[in-house]
Protein backbone atom coordinates (compact mmCIF):
# COMPACT_ATOMS: atom_id res chain seq x y z
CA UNK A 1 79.00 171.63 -92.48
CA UNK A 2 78.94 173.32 -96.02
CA UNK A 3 81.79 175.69 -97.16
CA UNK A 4 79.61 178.54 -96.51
CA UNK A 5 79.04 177.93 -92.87
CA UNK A 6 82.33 177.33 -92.01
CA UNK A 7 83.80 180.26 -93.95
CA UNK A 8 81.10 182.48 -91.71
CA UNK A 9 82.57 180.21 -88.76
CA UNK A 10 86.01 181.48 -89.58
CA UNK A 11 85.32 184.85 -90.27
CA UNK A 12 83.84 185.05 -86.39
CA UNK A 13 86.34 182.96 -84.70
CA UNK A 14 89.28 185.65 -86.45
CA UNK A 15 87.00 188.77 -84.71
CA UNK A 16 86.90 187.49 -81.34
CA UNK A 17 90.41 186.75 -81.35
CA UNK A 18 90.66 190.49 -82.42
CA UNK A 19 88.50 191.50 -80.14
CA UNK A 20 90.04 189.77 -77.00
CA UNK A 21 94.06 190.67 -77.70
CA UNK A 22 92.59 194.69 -78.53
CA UNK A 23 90.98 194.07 -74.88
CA UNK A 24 93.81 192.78 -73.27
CA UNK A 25 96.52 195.05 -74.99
CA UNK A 26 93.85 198.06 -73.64
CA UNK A 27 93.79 196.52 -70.16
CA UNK A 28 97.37 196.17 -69.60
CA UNK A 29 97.93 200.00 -71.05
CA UNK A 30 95.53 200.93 -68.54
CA UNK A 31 97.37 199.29 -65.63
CA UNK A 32 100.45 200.78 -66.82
CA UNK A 33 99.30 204.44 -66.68
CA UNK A 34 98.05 203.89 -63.45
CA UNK A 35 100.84 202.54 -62.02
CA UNK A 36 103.18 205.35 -63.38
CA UNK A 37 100.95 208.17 -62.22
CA UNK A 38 100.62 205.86 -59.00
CA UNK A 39 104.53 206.70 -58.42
CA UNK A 40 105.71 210.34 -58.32
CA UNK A 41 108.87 210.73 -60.22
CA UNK A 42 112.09 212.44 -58.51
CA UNK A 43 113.29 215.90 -59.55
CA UNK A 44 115.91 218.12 -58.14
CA UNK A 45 114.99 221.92 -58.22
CA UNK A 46 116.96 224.78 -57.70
CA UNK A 47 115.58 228.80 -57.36
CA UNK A 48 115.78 231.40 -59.80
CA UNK A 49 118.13 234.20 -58.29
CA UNK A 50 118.76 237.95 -58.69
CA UNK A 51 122.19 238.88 -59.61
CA UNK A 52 124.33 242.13 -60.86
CA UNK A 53 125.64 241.48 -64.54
CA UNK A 54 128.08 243.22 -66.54
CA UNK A 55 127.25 243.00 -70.30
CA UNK A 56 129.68 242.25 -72.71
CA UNK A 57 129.99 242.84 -76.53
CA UNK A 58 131.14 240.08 -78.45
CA UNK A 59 132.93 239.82 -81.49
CA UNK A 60 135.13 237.53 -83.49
CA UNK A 61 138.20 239.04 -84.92
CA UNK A 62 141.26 238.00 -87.04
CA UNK A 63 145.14 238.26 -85.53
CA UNK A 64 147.38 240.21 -87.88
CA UNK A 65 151.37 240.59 -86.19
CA UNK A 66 152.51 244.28 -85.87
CA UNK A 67 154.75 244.11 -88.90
CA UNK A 68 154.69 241.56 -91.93
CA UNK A 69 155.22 241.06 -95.32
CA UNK A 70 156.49 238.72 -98.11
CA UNK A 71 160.08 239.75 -98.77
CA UNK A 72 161.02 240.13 -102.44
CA UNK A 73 163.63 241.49 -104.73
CA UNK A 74 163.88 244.63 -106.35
CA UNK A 75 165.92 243.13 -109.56
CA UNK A 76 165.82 240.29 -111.15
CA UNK A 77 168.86 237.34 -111.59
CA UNK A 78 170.09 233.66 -110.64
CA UNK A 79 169.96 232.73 -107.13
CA UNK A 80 173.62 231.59 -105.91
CA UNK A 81 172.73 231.38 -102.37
CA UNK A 82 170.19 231.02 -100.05
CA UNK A 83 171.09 231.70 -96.23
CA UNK A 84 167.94 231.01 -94.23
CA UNK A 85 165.44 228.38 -93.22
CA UNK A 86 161.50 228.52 -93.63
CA UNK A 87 160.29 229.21 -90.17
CA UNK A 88 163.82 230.86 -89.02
CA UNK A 89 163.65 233.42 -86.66
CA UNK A 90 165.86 236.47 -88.02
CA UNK A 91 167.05 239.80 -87.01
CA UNK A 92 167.46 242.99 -89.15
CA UNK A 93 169.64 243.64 -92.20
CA UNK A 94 170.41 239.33 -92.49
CA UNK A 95 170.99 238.92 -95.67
CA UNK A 96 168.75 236.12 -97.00
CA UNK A 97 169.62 234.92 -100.15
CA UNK A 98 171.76 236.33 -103.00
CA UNK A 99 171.76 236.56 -106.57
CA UNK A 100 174.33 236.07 -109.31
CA UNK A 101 176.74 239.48 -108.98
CA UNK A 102 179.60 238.66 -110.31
CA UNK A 103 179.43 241.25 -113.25
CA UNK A 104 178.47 243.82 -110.94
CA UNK A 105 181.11 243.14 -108.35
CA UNK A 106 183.71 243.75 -111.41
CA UNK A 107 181.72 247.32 -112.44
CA UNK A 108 182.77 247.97 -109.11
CA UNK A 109 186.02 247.49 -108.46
CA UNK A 110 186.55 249.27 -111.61
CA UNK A 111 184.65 252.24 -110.65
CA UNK A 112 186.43 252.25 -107.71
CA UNK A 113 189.73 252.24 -109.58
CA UNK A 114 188.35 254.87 -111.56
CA UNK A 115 187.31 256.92 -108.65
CA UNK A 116 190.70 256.27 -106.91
CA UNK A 117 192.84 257.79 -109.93
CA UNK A 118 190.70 260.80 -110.29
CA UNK A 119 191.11 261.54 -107.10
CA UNK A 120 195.09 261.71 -106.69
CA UNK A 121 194.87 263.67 -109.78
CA UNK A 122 192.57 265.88 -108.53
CA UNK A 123 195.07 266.48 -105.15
CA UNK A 124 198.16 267.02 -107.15
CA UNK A 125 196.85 269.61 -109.73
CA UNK A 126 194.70 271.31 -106.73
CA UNK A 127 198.55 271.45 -105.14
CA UNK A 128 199.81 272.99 -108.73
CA UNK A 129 196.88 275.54 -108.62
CA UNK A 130 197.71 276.93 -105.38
CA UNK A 131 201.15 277.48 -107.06
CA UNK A 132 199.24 279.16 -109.69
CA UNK A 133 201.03 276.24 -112.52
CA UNK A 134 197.53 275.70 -114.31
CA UNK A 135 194.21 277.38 -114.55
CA UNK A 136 191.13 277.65 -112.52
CA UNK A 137 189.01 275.76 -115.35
CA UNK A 138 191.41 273.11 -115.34
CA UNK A 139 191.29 272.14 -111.71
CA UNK A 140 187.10 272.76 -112.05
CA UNK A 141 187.27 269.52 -115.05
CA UNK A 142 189.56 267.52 -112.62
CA UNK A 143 187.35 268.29 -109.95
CA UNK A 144 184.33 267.40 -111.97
CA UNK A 145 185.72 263.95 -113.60
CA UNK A 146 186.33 263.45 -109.35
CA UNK A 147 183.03 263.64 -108.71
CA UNK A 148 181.80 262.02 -111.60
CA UNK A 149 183.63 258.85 -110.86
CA UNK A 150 182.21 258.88 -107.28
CA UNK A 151 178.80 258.69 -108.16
CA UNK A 152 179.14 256.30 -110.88
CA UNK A 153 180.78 254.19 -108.23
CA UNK A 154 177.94 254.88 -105.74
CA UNK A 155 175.48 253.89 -108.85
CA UNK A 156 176.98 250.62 -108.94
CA UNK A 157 177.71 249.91 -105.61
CA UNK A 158 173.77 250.75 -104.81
CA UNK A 159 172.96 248.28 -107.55
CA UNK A 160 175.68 245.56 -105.76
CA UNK A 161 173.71 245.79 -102.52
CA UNK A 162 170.36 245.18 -103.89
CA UNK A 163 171.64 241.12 -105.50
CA UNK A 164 171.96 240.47 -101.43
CA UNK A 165 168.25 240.05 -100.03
CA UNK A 166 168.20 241.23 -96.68
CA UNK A 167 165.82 240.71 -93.14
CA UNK A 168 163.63 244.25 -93.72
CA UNK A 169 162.67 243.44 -89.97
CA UNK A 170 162.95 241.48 -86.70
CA UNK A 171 160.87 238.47 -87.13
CA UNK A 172 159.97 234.73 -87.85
CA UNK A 173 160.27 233.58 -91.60
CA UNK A 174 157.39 231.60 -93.31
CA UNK A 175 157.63 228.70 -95.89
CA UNK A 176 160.58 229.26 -98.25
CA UNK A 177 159.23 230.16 -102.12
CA UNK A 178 162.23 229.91 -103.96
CA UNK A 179 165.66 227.40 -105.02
CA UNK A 180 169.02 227.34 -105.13
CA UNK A 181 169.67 228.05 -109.00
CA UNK A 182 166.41 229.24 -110.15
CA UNK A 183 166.17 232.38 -112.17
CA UNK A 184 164.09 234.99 -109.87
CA UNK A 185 162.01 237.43 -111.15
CA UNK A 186 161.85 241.42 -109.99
CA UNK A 187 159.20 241.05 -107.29
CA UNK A 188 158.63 237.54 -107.24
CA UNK A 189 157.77 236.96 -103.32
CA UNK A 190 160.86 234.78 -101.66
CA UNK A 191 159.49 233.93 -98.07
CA UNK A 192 156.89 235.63 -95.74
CA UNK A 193 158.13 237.31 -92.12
CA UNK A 194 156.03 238.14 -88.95
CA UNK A 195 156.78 240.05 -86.61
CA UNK A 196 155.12 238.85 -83.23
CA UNK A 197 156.66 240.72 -80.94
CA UNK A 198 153.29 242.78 -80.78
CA UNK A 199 150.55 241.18 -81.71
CA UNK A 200 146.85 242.89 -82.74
CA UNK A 201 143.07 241.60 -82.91
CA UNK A 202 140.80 243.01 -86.12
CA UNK A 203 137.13 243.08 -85.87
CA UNK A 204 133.80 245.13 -86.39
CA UNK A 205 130.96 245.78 -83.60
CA UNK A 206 127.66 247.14 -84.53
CA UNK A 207 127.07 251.16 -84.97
CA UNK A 208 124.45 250.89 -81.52
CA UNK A 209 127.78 249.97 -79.29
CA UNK A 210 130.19 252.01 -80.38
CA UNK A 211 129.32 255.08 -77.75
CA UNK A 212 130.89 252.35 -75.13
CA UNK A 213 134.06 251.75 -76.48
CA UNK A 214 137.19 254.20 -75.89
CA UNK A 215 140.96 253.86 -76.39
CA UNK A 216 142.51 251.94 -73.27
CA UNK A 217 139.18 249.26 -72.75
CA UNK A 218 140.24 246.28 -71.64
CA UNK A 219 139.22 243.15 -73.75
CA UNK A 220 138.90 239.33 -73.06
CA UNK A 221 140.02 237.16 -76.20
CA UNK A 222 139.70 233.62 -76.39
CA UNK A 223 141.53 231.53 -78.92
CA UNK A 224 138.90 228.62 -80.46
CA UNK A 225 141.91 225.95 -80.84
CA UNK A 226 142.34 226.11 -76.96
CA UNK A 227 138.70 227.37 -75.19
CA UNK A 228 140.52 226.85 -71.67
CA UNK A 229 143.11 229.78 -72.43
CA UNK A 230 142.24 233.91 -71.97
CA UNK A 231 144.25 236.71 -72.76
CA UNK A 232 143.80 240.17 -72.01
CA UNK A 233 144.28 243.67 -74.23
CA UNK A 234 143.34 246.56 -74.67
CA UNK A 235 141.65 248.63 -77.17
CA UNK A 236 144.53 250.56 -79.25
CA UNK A 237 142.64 252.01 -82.48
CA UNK A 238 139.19 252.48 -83.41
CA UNK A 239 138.05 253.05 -86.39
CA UNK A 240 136.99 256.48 -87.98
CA UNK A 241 134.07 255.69 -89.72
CA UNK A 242 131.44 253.23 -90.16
CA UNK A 243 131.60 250.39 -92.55
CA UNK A 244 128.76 252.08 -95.35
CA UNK A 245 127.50 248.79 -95.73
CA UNK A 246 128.17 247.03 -93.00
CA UNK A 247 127.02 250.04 -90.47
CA UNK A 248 129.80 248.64 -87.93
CA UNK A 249 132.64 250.71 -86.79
CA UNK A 250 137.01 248.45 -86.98
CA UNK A 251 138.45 248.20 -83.92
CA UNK A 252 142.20 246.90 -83.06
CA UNK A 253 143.32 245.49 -79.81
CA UNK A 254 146.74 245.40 -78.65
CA UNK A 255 147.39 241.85 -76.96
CA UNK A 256 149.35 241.50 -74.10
CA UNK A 257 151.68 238.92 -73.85
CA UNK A 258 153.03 236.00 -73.91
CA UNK A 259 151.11 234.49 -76.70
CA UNK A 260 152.16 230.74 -75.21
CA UNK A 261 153.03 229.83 -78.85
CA UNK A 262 149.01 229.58 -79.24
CA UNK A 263 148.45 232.84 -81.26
CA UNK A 264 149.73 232.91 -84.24
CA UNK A 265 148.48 236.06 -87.05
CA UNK A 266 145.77 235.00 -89.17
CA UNK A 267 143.55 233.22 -86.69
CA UNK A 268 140.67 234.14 -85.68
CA UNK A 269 139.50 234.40 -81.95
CA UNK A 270 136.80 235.37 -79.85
CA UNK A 271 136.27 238.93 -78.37
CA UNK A 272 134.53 239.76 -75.24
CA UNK A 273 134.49 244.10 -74.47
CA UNK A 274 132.72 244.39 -70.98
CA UNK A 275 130.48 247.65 -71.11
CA UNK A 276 130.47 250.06 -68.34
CA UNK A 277 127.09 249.41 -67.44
CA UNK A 278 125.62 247.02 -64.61
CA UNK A 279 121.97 244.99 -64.25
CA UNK A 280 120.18 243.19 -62.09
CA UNK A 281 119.17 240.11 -64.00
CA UNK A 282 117.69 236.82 -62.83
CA UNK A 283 119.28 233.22 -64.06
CA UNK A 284 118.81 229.60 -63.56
CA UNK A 285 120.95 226.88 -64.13
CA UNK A 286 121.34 226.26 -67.60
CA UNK A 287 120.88 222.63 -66.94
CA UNK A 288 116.62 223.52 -66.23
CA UNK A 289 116.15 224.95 -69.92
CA UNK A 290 114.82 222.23 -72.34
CA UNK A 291 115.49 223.74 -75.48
CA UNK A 292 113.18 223.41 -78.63
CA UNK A 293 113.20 225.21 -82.37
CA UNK A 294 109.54 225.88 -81.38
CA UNK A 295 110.70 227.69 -77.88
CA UNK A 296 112.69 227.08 -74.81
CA UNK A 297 111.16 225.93 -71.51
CA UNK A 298 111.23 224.72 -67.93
CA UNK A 299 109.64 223.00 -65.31
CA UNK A 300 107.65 225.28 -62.54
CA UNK A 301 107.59 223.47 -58.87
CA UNK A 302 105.01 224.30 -56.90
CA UNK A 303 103.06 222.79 -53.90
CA UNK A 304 104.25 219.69 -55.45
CA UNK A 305 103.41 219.90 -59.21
CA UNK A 306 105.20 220.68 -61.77
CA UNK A 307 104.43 223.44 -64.29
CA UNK A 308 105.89 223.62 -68.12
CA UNK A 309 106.02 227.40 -69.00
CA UNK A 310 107.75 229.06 -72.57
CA UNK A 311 110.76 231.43 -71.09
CA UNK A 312 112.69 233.72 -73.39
CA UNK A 313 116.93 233.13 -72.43
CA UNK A 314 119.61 235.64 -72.76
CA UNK A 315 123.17 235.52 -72.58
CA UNK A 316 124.99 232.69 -70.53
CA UNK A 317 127.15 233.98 -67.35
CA UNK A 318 128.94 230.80 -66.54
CA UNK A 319 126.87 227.44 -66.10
CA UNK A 320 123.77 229.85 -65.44
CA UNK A 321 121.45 231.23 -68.27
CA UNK A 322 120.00 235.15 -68.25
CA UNK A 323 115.95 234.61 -67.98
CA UNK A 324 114.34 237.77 -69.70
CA UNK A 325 111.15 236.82 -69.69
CA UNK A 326 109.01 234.15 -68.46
CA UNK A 327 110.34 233.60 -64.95
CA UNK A 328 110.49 235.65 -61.72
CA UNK A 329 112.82 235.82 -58.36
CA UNK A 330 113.00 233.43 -56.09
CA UNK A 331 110.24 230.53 -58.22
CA UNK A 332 111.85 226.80 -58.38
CA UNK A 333 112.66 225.45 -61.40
CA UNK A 334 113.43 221.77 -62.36
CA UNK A 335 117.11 221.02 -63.12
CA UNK A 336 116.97 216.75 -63.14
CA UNK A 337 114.37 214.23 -64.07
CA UNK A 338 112.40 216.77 -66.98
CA UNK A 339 112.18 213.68 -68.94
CA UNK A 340 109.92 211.94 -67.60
CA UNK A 341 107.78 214.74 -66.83
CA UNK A 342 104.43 216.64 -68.40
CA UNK A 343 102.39 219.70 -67.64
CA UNK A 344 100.35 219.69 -64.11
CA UNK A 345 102.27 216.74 -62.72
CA UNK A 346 102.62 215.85 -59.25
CA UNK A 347 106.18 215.00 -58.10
CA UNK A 348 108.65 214.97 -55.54
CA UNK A 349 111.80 216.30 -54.74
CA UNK A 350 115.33 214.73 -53.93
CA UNK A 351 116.27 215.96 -50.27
């Protein structure tokens, strides 16, 4: 045999063994789809019901305390002492922190000497007047120099007062800004307080909803660091005009407490507002939906096939989904086993 022929003989030998695994690979495929459409695979259904739904507007808002700000001080001067802890709770007119006053404290005392001697001077000669001894514009300057001396000693004593940094409010301190020793500026912010006593919800709905919502609505809020946790409020402000760019309308709730050391201002949680209105809606569990960026769908039963139909979903209302369009009272619908299913399939059903 030449090297042609058996190059040919190869070139053959290589086809059929093509040939014959393409077969058997074809075969066995074959055997396998009949097989599987041989056995019916197992789905549990459940019906598409009717039921009355209340819809809710939802929003996400921001938590903002009833009172708070960042306490500063009106003058400037050396911190001597510092009399609170960051995240202290406080009560009204503690003082915080004060500054260097020693200067003052001695402009005071001497007004205060000052004021003290015009005064007794100012009761003898109004005793020598009445005894008509002096004049009436002489007991006029000693009353005058009296008075004078008072308010210079009010002056100073106002100015005293504002080295000592005081609680403006009830409430719970925030991280501490300053040192013990450090020069503070006039208005330089010293420590945040809250007040949570009261606590409020921000947020915005959209211009179409606002003919629903009145003072005194009561509002579901759920916190997103702890999903398993409601509170209820009420609606305590609304807004009196729309947002010109936004087109949405601010609302504040009031929540009720206790907050359950959960809400804290600042953080943002969910709001639900119920509207007054009811529907009849149908739903299906949500578990039937098989959900795709080209459309949702679900499984059909009937007279033992299986149906794939495009539905359009709504809101959820529990572990159930809002069908509003696509499927209709009463049909069965697929809720285990869509994997292994396509359109027109025969199946059966777990008892």
């Amino acid at each position: 045999m030449n090297k042609k022929h058996f190059k040919w003989l190869s070139i053959i030998i290589i086809v059929l063994a093509i040939a014959l695994i393409t077969s058997y690979f074809l075969y066995f495929h074959k055997a396998q789809t009949k097989h599987f459409m041989a056995t019916k695979p197992t789905v549990a259904l459940a019906y598409a019901k009717t039921t009355t739904w209340k819809p809710k507007i939802y929003a996400i808002g921001s938590i903002t305390a009833s009172r708070g700000t960042y306490i500063s001080s009106p003058v400037a001067g050396i911190i001597s002492k510092i009399n609170f802890s960051s995240g202290q709770k406080v009560k009204t007119g503690r003082v915080l922190l004060t500054l260097a006053n020693q200067d003052l404290q001695a402009t005071v005392d001497e007004d205060a000497a000052k004021y003290y001697l015009a005064k007794l001077q100012y009761i003898r000669y109004h005793k020598l007047f009445k005894t008509r001894v002096i004049a009436q514009l002489d007991i006029e300057k000693y009353l005058a120099t009296m008075k004078q001396d008072k308010a210079q000693l009010a002056h100073d004593t106002a100015n005293l007062k504002k080295t000592e940094i005081t609680a403006p409010f009830t409430g719970i301190l925030g991280i501490r800004q300053i040192n013990l020793g450090q020069y503070l500026g006039a208005g330089k912010p010293i420590v945040e307080i809250q007040d949570r006593s009261t606590l409020y919800v921000d947020f915005s709905i959209p211009e179409q909803n606002i003919t629903a919502i009145k003072i005194g609505n009561k509002v579901t809020l759920l916190a997103h660091n702890n999903s398993k946790k409601n509170w209820q409020g009420k609606i305590a402000a609304i807004g009196s005009a729309l947002d010109p760019t936004t087109r949405s309308l601010a609302i504040r709730v009031a929540i009720t407490p206790p907050y359950d050391n959960i809400l804290i201002p600042g953080m943002y949680i969910k709001v639900a507002i119920p509207l007054p209105s009811k529907q009849q809606v149908i739903v299906i569990p949500q578990t039937a939906v098989t959900y795709n960026p080209f459309g949702d769908s679900v499984f059909v039963y009937k007279n033992g096939h299986v149906t794939q139909r495009t539905i359009k979903i709504g809101a959820t209302i529990g572990n159930n989904v809002i069908i509003d369009k696509g499927i209709k009272n009463n049909e069965q619908v697929v809720v285990a086993g869509q994997q292994k299913l396509f359109n027109n399939m025969a199946v059966q059903t777990t008892k």
